[in-house]
Protein backbone atom coordinates (compact mmCIF):
# COMPACT_ATOMS: atom_id res chain seq x y z
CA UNK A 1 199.69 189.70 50.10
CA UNK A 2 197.40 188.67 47.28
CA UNK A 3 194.10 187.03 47.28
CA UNK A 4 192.35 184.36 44.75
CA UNK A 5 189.38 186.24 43.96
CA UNK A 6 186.83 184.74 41.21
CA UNK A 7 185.56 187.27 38.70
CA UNK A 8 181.90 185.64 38.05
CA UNK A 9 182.02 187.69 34.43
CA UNK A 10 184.83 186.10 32.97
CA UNK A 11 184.05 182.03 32.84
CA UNK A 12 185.50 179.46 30.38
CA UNK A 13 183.13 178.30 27.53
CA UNK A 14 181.41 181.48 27.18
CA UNK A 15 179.69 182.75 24.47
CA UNK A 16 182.01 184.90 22.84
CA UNK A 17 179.73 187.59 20.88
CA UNK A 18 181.71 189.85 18.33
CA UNK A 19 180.22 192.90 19.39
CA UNK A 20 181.28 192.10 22.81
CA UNK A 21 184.74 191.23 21.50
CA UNK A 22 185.35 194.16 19.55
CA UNK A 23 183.99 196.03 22.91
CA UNK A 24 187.18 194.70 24.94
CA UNK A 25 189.65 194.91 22.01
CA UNK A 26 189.05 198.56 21.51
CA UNK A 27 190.25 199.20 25.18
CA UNK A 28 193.76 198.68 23.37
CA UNK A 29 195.00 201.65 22.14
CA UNK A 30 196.88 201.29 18.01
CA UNK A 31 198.49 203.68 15.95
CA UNK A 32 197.26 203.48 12.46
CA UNK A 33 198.89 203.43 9.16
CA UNK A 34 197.78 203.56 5.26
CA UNK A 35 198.68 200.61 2.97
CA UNK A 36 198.68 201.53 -0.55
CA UNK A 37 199.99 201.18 -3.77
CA UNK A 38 199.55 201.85 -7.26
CA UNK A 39 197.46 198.99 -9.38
CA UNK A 40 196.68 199.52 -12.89
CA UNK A 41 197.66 203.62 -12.76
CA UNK A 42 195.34 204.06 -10.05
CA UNK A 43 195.83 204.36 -6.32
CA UNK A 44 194.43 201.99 -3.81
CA UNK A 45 194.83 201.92 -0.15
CA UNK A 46 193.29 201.00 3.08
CA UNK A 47 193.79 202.10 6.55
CA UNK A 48 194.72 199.49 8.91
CA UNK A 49 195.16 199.33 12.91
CA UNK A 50 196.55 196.08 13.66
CA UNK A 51 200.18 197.47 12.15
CA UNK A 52 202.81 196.26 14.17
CA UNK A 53 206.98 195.60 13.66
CA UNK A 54 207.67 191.84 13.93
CA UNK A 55 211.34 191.49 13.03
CA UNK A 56 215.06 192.93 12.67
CA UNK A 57 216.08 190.44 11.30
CA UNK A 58 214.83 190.00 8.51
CA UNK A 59 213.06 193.65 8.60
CA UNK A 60 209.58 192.32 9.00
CA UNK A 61 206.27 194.15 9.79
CA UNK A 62 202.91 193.11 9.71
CA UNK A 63 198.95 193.83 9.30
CA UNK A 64 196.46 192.20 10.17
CA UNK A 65 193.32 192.33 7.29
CA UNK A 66 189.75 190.75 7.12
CA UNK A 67 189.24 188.35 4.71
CA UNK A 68 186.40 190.01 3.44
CA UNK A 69 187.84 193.07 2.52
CA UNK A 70 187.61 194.58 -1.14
CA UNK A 71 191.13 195.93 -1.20
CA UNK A 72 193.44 193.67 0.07
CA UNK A 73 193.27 191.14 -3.35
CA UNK A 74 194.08 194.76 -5.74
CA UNK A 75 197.34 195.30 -3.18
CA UNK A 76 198.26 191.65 -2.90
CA UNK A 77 199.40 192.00 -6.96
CA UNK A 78 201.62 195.12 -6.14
CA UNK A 79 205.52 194.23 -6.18
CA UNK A 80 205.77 196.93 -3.46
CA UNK A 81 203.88 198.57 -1.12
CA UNK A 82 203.43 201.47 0.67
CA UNK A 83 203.31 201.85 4.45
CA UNK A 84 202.75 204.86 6.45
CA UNK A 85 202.48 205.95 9.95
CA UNK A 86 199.88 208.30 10.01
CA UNK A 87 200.57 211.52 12.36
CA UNK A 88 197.69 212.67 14.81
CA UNK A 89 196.25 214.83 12.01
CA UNK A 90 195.40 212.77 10.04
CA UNK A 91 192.16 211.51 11.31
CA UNK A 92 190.09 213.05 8.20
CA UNK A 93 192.63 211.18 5.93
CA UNK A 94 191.99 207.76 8.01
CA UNK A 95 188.38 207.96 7.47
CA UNK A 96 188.72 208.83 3.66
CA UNK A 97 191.06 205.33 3.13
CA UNK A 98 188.20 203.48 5.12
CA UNK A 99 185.35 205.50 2.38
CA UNK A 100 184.26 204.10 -0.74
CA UNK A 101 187.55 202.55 -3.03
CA UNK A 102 187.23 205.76 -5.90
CA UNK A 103 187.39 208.74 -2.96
CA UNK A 104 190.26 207.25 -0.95
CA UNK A 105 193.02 209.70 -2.19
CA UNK A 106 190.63 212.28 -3.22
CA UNK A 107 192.56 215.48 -2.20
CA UNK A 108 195.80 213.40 0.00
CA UNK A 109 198.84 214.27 -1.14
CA UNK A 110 201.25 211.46 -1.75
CA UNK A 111 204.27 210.33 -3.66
CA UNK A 112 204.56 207.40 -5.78
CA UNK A 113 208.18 205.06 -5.54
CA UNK A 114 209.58 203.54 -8.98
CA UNK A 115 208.28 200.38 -7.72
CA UNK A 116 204.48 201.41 -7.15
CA UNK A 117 204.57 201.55 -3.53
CA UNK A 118 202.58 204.77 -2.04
CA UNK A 119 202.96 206.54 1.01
CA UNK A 120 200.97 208.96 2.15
CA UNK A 121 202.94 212.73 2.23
CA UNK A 122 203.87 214.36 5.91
CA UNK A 123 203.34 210.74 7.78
CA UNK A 124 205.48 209.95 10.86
CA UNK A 125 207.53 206.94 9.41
CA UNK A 126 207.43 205.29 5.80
CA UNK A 127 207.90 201.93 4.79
CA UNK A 128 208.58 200.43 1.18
CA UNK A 129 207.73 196.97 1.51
CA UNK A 130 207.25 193.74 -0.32
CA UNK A 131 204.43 190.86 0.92
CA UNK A 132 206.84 188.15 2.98
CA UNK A 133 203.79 185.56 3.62
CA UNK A 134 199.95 185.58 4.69
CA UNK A 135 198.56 183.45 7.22
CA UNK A 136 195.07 182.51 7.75
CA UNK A 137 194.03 183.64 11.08
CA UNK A 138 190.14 183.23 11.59
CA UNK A 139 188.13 185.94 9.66
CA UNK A 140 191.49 187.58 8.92
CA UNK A 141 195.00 187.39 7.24
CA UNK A 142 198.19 188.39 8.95
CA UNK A 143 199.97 189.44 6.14
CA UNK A 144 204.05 189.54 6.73
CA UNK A 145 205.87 192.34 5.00
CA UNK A 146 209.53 192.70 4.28
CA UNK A 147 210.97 195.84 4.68
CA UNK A 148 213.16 197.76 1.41
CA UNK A 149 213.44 201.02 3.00
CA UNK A 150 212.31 203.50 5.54
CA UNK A 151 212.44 206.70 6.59
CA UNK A 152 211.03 208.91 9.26
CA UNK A 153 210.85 212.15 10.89
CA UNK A 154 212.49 214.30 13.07
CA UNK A 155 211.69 213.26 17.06
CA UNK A 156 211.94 217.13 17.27
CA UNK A 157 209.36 217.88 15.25
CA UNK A 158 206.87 217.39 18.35
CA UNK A 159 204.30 215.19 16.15
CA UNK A 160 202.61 212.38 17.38
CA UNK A 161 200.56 209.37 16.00
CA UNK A 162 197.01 209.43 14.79
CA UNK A 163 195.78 206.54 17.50
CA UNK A 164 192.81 204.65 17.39
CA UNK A 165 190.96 203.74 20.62
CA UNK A 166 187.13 202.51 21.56
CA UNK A 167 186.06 203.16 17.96
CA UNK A 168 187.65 207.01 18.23
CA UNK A 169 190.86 208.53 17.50
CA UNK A 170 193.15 210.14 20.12
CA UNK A 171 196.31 212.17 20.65
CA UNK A 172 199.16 211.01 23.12
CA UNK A 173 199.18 213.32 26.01
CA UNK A 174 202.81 213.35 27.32
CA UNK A 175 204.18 214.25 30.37
């Protein structure tokens, strides 16, 4: 049998601080992936952990990126782009695509498709993808991407994914 029960901490109309916010959203565990592609012979990339798959049909994806940011209007002009899974050791290569724009592949290895897309070398899964739409969503874009190709690893290989959680990164514990 339940009971009502009134928790006096969670009220309509309150004020919803974004440090308090971004308290309660970390609680949610994300795998992280790399975005990247190659713009004007260079690389550029960001880390994102709001990756998540949308659609089979079409083979849609999506990310989830602040307005604000730097990168995003340098990817935006790439016909394709790169999307990778990144595996649990990647944490050093995470923090590197969140540095400063010139260091971000600084020492990664990664391969370059005919169409510019870049994926980062060893990840879990890799995506070759083209931008579907964007949608305004507050102090971010949900950007929709359509999905040219794919491939993955082995399940046997044992690896897991590099996943974000209360500001930190973790590694899946399985039983």
């Amino acid at each position: 049998m339940s009971t009502l029960a009134t928790n006096p901490n969670l009220t309509t109309n309150q004020d919803l601080d974004p440090d308090r916010l971004r308290e309660a959203f970390g609680f949610f565990p994300s795998g992280v992936v790399a975005v990247a592609a190659q713009i004007d012979g260079r690389p550029i990339g960001l880390a994102a952990s709001s990756f998540t798959s949308v659609s089979l049909d079409p083979p849609l994806v999506s990310v989830n990126l602040a307005v604000a940011s730097r990168t995003w209007p340098d990817l935006r002009r790439a016909p394709r782009l790169g999307v990778t899974v990144l595996a649990d050791h990647h944490a050093a290569v995470c923090r590197q695509l969140a540095g400063p724009v010139d260091d971000r592949f600084t020492g990664v290895a990664y391969t370059v498709t005919a169409e510019g897309g870049i994926t980062v070398d060893d990840g879990l899964a890799q995506f070759d993808c083209t931008v579907y739409r964007e949608v305004d969503a507050g102090d971010h874009v949900l950007i929709l991407l359509e999905l040219q190709a794919v491939d993955h690893v082995d399940r046997s290989t044992g690896q897991g994914p590099l996943v974000f959680h209360r500001s930190g990164f973790e590694r899946l514990h399985r039983d």
